[in-house]
Protein backbone atom coordinates (compact mmCIF):
# COMPACT_ATOMS: atom_id res chain seq x y z
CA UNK A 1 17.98 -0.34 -10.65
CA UNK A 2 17.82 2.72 -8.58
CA UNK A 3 14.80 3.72 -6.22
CA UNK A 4 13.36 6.40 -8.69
CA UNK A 5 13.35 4.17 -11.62
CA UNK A 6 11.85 1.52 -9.37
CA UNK A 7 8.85 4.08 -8.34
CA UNK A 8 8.72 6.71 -11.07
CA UNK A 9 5.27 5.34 -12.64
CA UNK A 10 3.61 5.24 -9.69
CA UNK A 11 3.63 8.48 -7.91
CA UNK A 12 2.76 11.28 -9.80
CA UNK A 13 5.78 13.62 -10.26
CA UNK A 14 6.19 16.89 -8.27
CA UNK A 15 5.35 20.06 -9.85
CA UNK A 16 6.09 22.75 -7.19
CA UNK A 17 8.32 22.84 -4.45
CA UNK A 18 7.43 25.58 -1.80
CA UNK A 19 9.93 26.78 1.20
CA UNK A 20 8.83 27.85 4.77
CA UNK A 21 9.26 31.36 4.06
CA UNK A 22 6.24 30.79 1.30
CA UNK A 23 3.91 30.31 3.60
CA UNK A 24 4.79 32.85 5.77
CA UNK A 25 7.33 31.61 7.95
CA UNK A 26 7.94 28.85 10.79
CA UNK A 27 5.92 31.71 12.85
CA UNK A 28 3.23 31.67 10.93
CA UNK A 29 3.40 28.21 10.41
CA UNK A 30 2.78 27.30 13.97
CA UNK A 31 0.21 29.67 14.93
CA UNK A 32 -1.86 28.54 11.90
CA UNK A 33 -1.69 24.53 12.05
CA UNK A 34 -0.33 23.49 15.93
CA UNK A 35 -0.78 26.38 18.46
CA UNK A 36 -3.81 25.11 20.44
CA UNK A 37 -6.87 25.31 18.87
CA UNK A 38 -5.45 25.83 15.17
CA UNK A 39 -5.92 23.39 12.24
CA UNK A 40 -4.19 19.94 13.70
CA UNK A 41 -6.55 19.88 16.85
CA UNK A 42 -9.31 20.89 14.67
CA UNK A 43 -8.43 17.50 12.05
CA UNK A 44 -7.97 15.61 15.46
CA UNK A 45 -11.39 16.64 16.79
CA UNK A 46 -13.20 15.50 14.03
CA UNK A 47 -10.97 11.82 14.02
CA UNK A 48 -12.33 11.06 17.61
């Protein structure tokens, strides 16, 4: 039995698939969830 048969039922399947261009870019990416200050140290923050 393979590993998607195995696990099909219990994740719910994927609908959309999104690149790093749709979300503006690696660029964009960075400055918006790990430069300093941005959305990771913000999620951090609240964790400690």
């Amino acid at each position: 039995m393979t590993v998607t048969k195995e696990t099909e039922g219990k994740f719910p399947k994927i609908k959309t698939i999104f690149k790093a261009q749709d979300l503006g870019g690696w660029d964009e990416i960075q400055k918006k969830f790990f430069d300093e200050g941005a959305i990771f140290d913000k999620i951090r923050a609240k964790k400690s």
